[in-house]
N, C-alpha and C. Protein backbone atom coordinates (compact mmCIF):
# COMPACT_ATOMS: atom_id res chain seq x y z
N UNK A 1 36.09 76.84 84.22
CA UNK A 1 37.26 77.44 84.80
C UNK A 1 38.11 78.03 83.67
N UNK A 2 38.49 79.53 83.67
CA UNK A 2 39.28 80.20 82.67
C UNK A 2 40.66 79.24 82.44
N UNK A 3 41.61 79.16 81.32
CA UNK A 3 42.74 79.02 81.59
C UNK A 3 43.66 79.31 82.28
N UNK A 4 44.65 78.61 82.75
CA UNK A 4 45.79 79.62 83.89
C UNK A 4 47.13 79.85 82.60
N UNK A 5 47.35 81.05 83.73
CA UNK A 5 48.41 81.42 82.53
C UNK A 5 49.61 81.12 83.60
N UNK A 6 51.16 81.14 82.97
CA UNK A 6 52.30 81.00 83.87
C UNK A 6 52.57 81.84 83.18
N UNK A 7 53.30 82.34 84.77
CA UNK A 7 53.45 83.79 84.36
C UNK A 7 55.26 83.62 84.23
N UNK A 8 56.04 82.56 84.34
CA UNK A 8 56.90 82.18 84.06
C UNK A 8 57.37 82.12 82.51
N UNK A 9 56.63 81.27 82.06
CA UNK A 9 56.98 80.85 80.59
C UNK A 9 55.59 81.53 79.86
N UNK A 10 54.81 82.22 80.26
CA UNK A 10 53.79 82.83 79.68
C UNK A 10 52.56 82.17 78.46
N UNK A 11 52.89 80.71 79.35
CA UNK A 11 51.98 79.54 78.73
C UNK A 11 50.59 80.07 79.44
N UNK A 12 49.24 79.54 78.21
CA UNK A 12 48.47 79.36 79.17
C UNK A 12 47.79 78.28 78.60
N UNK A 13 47.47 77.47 80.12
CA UNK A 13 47.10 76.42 80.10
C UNK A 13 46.00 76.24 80.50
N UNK A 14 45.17 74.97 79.53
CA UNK A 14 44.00 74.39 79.45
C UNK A 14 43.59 73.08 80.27
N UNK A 15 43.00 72.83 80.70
CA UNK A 15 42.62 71.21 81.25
C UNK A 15 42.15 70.71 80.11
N UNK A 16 42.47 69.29 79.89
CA UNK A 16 41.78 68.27 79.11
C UNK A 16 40.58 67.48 79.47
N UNK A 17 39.78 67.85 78.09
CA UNK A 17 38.08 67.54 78.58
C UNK A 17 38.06 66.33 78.70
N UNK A 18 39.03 65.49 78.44
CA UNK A 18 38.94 64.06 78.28
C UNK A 18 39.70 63.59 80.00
N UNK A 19 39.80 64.45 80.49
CA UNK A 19 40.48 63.73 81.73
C UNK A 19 39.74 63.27 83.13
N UNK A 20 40.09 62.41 83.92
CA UNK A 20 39.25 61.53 84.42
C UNK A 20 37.81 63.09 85.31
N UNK A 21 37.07 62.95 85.85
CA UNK A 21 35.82 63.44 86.46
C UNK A 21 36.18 63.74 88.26
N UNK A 22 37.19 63.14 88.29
CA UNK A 22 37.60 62.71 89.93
C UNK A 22 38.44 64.21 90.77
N UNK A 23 39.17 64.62 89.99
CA UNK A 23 40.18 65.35 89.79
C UNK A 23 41.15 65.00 89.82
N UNK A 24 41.79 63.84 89.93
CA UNK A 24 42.86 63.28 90.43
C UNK A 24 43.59 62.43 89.31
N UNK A 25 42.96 62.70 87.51
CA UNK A 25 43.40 62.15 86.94
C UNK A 25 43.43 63.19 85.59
N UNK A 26 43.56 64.64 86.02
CA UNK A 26 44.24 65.36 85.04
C UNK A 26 45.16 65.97 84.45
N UNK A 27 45.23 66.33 83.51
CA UNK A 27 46.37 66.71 82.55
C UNK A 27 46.03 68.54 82.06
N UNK A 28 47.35 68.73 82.08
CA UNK A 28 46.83 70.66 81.33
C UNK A 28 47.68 70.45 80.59
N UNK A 29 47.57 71.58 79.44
CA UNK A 29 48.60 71.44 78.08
C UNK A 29 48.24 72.93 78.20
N UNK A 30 48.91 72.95 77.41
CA UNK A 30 49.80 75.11 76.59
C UNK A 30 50.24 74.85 75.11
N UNK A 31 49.88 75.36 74.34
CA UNK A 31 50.38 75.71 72.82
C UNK A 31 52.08 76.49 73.17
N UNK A 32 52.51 76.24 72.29
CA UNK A 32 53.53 77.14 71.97
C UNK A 32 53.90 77.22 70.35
N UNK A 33 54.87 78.26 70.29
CA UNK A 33 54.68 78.16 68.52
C UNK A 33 55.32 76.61 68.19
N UNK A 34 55.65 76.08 68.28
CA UNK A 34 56.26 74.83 68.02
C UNK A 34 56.43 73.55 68.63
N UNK A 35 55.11 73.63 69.78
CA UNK A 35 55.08 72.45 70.56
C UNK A 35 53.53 72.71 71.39
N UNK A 36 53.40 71.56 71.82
CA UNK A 36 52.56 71.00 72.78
C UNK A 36 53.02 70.89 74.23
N UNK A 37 52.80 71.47 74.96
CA UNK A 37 53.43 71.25 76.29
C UNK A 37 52.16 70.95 77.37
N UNK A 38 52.84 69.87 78.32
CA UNK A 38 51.53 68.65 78.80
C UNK A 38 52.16 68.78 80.32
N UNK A 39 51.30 68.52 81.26
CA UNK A 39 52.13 68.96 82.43
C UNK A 39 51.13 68.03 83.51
N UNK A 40 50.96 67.49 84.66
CA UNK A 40 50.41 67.08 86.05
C UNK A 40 49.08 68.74 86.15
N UNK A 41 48.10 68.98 86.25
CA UNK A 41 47.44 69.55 86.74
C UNK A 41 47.72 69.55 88.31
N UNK A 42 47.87 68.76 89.05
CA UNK A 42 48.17 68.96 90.75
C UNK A 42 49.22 69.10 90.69
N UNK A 43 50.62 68.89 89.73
CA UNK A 43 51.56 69.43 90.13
C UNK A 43 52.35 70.49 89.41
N UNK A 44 51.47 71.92 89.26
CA UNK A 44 51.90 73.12 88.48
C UNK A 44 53.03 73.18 88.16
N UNK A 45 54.06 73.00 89.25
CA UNK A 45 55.41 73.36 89.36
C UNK A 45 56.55 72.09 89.16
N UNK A 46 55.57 71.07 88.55
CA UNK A 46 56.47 69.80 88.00
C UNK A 46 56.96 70.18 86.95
N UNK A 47 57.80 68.37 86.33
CA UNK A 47 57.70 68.74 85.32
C UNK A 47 57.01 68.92 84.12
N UNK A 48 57.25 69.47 82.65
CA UNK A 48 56.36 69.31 81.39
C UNK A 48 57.10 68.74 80.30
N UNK A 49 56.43 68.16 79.94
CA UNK A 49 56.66 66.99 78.54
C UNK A 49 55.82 68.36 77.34
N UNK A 50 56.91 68.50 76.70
CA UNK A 50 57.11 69.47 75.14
C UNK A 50 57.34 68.54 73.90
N UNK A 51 56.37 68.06 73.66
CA UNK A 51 55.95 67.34 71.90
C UNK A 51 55.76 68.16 70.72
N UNK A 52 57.24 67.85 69.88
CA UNK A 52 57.12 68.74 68.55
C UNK A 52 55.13 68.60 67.98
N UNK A 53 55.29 69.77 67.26
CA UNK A 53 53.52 70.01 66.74
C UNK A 53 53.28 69.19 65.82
N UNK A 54 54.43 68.68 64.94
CA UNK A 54 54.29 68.15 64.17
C UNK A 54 53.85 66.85 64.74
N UNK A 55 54.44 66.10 65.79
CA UNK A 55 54.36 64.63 66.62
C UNK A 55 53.20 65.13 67.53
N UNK A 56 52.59 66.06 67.76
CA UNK A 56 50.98 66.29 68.42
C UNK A 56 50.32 65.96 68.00
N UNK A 57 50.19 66.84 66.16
CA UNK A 57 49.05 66.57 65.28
C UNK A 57 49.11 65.15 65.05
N UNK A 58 50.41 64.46 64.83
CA UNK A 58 49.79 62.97 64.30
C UNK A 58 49.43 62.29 65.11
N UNK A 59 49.79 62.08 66.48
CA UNK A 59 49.11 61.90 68.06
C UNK A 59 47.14 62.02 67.59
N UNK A 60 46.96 63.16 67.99
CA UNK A 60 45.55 63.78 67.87
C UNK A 60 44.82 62.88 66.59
N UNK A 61 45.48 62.84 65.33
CA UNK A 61 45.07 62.39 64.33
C UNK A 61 44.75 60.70 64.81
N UNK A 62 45.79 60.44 64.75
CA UNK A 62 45.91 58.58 65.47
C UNK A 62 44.72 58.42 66.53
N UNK A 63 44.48 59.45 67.45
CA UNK A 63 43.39 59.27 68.26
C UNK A 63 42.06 58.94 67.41
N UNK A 64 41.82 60.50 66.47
CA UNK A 64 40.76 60.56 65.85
C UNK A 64 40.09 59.11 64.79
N UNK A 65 41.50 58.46 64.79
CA UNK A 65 41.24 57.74 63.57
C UNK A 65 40.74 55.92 64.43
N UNK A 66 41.52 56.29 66.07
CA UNK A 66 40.83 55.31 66.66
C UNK A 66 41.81 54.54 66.33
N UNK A 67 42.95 54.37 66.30
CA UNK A 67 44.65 53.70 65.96
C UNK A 67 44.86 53.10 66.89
N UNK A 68 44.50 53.30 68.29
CA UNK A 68 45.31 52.65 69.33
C UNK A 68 44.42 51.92 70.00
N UNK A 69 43.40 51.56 69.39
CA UNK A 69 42.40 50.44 69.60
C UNK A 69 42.14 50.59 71.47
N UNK A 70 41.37 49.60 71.56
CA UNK A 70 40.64 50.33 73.54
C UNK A 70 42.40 49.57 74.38
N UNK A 71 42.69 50.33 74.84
CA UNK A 71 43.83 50.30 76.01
C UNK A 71 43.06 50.09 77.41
């Protein structure tokens, strides 16, 4: 499935490959120059959680490094 774009804030957003298989347990995100923006996939028109890039990358990193041990 292509990205969707909003044609609002002129994000376009990705689904996360990591999100559940069901559909009912995903997440979309959008770049912006200075953030991460994370949003409900079923609910387009909710709200979005905007994480400085700097607090993404170390997020992403902490994942990679396997930091938050099995939850």
């Amino acid at each position: 499935m292509p990205p969707a774009i909003d044609r609002a804030s002129g994000a376009t957003w990705f689904k996360s490959s990591h999100s559940g298989g069901n559909e009912t347990e995903c997440v979309e995100c959008a770049h912006s120059t200075d953030a991460t923006l994370v949003r409900d996939s079923k609910c387009t028109d909710g709200p979005v959680v905007r994480v400085p890039a700097h607090s993404w990358h170390a997020f992403i990193r902490a994942l990679g490094h396997d930091e938050f041990g099995r939850l």
